[in-house]
C-alpha atoms as a PDB file:
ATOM      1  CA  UNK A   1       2.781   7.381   9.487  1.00  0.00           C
ATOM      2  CA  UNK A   2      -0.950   9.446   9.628  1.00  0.00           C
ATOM      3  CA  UNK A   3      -3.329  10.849   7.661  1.00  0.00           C
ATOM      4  CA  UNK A   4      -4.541  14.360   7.922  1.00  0.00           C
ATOM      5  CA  UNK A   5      -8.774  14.146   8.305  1.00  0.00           C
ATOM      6  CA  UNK A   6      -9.294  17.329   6.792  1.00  0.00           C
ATOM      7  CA  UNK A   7      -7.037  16.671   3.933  1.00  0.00           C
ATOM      8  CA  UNK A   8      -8.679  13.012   3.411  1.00  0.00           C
ATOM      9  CA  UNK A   9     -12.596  14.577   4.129  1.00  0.00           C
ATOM     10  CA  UNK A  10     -11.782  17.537   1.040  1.00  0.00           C
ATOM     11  CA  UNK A  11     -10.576  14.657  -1.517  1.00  0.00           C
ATOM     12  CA  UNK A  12     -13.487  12.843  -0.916  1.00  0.00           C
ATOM     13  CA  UNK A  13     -15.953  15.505  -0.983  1.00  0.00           C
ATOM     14  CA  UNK A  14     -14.084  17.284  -4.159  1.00  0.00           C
ATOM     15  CA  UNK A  15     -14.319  13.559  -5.913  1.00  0.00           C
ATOM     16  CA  UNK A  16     -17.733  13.428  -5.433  1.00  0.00           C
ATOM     17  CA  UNK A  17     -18.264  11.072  -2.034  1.00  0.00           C
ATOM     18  CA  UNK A  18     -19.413  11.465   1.291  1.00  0.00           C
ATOM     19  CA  UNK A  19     -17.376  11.742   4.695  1.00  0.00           C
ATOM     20  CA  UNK A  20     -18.838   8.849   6.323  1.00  0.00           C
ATOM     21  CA  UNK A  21     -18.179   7.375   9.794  1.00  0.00           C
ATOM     22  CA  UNK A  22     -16.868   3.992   8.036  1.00  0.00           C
ATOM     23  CA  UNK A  23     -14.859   5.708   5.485  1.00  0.00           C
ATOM     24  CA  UNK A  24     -13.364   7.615   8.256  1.00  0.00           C
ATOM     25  CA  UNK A  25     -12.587   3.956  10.707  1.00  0.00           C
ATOM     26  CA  UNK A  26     -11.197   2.387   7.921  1.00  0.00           C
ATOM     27  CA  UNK A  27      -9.012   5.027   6.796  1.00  0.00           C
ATOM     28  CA  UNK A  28      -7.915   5.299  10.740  1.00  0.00           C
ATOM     29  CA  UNK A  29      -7.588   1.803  10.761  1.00  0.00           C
ATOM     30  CA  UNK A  30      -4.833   1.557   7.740  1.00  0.00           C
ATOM     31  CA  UNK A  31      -2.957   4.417   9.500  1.00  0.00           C
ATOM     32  CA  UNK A  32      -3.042   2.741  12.672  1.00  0.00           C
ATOM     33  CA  UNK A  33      -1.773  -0.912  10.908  1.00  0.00           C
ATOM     34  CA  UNK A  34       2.006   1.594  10.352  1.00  0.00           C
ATOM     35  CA  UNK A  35       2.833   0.041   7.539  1.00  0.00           C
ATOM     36  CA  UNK A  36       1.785  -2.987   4.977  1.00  0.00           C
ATOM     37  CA  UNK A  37      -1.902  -4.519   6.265  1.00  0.00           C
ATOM     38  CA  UNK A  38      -4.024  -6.763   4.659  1.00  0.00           C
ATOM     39  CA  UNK A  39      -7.700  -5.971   3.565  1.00  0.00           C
ATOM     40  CA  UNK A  40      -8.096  -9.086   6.835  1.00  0.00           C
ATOM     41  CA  UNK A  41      -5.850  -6.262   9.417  1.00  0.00           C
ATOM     42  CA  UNK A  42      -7.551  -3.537   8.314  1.00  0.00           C
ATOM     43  CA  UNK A  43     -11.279  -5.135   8.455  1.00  0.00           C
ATOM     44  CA  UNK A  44     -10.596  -6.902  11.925  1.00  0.00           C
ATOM     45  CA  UNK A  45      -9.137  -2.811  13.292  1.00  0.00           C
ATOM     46  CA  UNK A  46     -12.125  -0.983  11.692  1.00  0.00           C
ATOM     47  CA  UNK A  47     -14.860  -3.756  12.954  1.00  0.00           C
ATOM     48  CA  UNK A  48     -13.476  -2.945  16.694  1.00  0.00           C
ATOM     49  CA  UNK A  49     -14.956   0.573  16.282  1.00  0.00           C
ATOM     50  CA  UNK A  50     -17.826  -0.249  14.010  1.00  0.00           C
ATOM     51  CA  UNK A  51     -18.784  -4.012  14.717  1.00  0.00           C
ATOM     52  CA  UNK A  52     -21.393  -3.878  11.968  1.00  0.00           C
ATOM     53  CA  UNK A  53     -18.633  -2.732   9.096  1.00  0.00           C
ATOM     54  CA  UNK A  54     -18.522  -6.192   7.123  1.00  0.00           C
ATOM     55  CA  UNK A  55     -15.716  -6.881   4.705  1.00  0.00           C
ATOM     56  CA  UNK A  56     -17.388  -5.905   1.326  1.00  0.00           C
ATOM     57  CA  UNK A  57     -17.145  -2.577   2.637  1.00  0.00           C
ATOM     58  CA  UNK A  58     -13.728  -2.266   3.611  1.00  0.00           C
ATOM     59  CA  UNK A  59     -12.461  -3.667   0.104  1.00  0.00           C
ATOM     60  CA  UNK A  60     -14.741  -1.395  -1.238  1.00  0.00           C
ATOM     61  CA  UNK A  61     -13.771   1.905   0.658  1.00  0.00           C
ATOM     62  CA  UNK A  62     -10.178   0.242   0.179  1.00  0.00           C
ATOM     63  CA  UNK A  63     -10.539   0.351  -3.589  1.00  0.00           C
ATOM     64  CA  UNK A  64     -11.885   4.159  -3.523  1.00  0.00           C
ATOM     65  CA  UNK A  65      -9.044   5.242  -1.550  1.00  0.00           C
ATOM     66  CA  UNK A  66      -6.498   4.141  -3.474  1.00  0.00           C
ATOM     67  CA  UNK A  67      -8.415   5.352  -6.910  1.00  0.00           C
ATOM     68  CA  UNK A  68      -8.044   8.885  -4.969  1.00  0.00           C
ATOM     69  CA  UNK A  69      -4.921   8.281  -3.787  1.00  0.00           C
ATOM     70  CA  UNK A  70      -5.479   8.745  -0.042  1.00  0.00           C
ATOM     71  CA  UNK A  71      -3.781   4.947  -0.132  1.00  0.00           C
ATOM     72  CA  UNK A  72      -1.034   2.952  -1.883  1.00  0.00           C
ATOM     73  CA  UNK A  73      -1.095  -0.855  -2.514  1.00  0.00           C
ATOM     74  CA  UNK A  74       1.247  -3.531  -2.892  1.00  0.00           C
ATOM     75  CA  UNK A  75       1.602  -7.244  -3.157  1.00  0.00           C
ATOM     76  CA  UNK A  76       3.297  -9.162  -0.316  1.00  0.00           C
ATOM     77  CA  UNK A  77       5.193 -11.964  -0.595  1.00  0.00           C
ATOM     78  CA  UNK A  78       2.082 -14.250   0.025  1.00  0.00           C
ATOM     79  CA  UNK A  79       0.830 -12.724  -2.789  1.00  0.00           C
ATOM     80  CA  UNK A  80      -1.956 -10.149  -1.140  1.00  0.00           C
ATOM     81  CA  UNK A  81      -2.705  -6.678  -1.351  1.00  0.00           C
ATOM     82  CA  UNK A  82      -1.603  -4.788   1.491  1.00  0.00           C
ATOM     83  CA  UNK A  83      -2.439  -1.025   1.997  1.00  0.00           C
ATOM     84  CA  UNK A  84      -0.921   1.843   3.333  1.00  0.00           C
ATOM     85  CA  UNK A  85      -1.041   5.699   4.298  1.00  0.00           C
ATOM     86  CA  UNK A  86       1.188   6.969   1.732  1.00  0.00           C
ATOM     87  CA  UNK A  87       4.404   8.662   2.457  1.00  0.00           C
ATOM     88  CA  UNK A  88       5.645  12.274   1.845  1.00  0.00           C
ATOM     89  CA  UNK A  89       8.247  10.777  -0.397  1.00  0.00           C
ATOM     90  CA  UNK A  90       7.791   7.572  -2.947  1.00  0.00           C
ATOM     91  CA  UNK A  91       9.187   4.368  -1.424  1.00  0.00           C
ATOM     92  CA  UNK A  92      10.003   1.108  -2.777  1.00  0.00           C
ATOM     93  CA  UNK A  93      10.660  -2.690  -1.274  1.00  0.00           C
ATOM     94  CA  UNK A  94      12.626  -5.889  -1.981  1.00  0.00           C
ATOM     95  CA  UNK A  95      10.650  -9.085  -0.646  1.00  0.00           C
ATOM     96  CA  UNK A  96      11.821 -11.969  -0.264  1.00  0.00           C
ATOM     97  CA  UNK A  97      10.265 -14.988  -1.885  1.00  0.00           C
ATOM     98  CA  UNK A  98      11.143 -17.472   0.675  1.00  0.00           C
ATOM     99  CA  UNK A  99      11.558 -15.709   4.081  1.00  0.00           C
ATOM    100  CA  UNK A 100       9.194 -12.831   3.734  1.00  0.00           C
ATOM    101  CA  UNK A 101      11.977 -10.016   4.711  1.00  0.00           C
ATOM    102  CA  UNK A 102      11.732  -6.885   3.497  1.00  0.00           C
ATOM    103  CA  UNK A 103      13.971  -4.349   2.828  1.00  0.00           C
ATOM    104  CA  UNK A 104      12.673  -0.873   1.767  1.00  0.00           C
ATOM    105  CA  UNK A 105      15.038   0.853  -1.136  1.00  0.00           C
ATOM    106  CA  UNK A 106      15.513   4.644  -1.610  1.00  0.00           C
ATOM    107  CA  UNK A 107      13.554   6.003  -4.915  1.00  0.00           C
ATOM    108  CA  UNK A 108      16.810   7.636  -6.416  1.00  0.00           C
ATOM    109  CA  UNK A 109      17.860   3.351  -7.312  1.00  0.00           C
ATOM    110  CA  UNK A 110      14.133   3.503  -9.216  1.00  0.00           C
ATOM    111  CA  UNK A 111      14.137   7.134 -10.760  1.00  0.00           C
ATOM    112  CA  UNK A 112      16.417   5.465 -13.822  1.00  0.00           C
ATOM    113  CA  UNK A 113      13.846   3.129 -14.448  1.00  0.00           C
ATOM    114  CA  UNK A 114      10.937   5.401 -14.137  1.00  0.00           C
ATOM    115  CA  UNK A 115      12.979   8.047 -16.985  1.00  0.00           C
ATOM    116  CA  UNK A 116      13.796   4.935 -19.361  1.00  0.00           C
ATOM    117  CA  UNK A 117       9.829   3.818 -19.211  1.00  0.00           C
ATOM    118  CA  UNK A 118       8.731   7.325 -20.218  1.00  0.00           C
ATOM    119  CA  UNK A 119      11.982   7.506 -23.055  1.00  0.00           C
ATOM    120  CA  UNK A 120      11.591   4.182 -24.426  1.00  0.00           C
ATOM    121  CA  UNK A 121       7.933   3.540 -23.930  1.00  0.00           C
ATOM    122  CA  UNK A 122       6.553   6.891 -23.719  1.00  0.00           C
ATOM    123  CA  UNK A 123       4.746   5.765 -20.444  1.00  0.00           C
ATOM    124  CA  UNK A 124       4.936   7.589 -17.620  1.00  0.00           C
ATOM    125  CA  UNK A 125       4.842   5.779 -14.279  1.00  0.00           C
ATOM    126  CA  UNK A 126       2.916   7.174 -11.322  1.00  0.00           C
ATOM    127  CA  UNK A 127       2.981   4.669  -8.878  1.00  0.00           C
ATOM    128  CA  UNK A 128       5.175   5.482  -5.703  1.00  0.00           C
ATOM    129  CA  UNK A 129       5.636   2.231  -4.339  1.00  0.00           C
ATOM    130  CA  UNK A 130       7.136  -0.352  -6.176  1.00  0.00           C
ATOM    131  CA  UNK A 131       7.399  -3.826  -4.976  1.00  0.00           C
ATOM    132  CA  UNK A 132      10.138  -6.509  -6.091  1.00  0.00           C
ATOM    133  CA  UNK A 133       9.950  -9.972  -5.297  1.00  0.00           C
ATOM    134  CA  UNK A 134      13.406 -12.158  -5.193  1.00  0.00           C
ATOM    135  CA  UNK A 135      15.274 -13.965  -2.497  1.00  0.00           C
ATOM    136  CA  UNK A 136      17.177 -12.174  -0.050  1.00  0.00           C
ATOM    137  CA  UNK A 137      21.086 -12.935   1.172  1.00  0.00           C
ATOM    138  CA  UNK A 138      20.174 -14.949   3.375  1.00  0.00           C
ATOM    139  CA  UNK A 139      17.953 -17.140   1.964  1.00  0.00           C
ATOM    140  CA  UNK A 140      20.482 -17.521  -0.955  1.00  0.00           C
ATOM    141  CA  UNK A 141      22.839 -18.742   0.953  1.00  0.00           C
ATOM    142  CA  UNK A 142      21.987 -21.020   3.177  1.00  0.00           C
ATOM    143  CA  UNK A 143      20.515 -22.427  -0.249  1.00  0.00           C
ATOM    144  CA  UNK A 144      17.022 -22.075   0.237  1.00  0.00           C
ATOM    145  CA  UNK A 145      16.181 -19.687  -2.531  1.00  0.00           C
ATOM    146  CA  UNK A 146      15.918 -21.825  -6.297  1.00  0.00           C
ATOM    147  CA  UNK A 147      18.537 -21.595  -8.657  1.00  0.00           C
END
């Protein structure tokens, strides 16, 4: 998973911000995480390269990015945002409630949904990374998932 500089540099200058050093460590530092990190990840990667950056400001550059779309969010199964570099493709995941395992599903099992919201609801859904919450095989079985 990476980012492209020069792509991230002309959304932020086209939306109106600048191309900062701390925008640029903590956008290197969600690419870096490979996957799901928490706004405590990211900070504790970006602060290795800028010790001063406190954790206000990666929330807040956090926040921007995902408002531009230069990162997705999602819940995990402790119930915190995690961020992300997003993908060429949308891509979805089944968490597990109990274990934490995580299991990512192709869009085409979502694209039904995403048609009935827009013909029942007239909403359209943009998000590209869904995240459902349940109990895995596993954990069903060996009974520790609720009834």
């Amino acid at each position: 998973m990476g980012h492209s500089s020069a792509h991230c540099s002309r959304v932020l200058r086209e939306a109106g911000y600048r191309v900062t050093e701390q925008r640029e460590t903590i956008l290197d530092a969600v690419c870096a995480s490979g996957g799901h990190a928490t706004l405590k990840e990211i900070h504790l990667r970006a602060q290795r390269e800028v010790p001063s950056l406190d954790r206000s400001s990666v929330y807040r550059a956090l926040k921007l990015f995902v408002e531009l779309g230069l990162v997705v969010s999602g819940v995990n199964s402790e119930g915190e945002d995690v961020y992300e570099i997003p993908r060429p493709h949308p891509h979805h995941h089944l968490v597990c409630r109990v274990c934490g395992d995580e299991h990512e599903i192709a869009h085409d099992l979502v694209e039904g949904l995403y048609a009935a919201m827009q013909t029942n609801y007239g909403f359209r859904v943009t998000s590209d990374h869904l995240v459902l919450f349940g109990y895995c095989t596993a954990c069903v079985a060996s009974e520790n998932a609720p009834a």
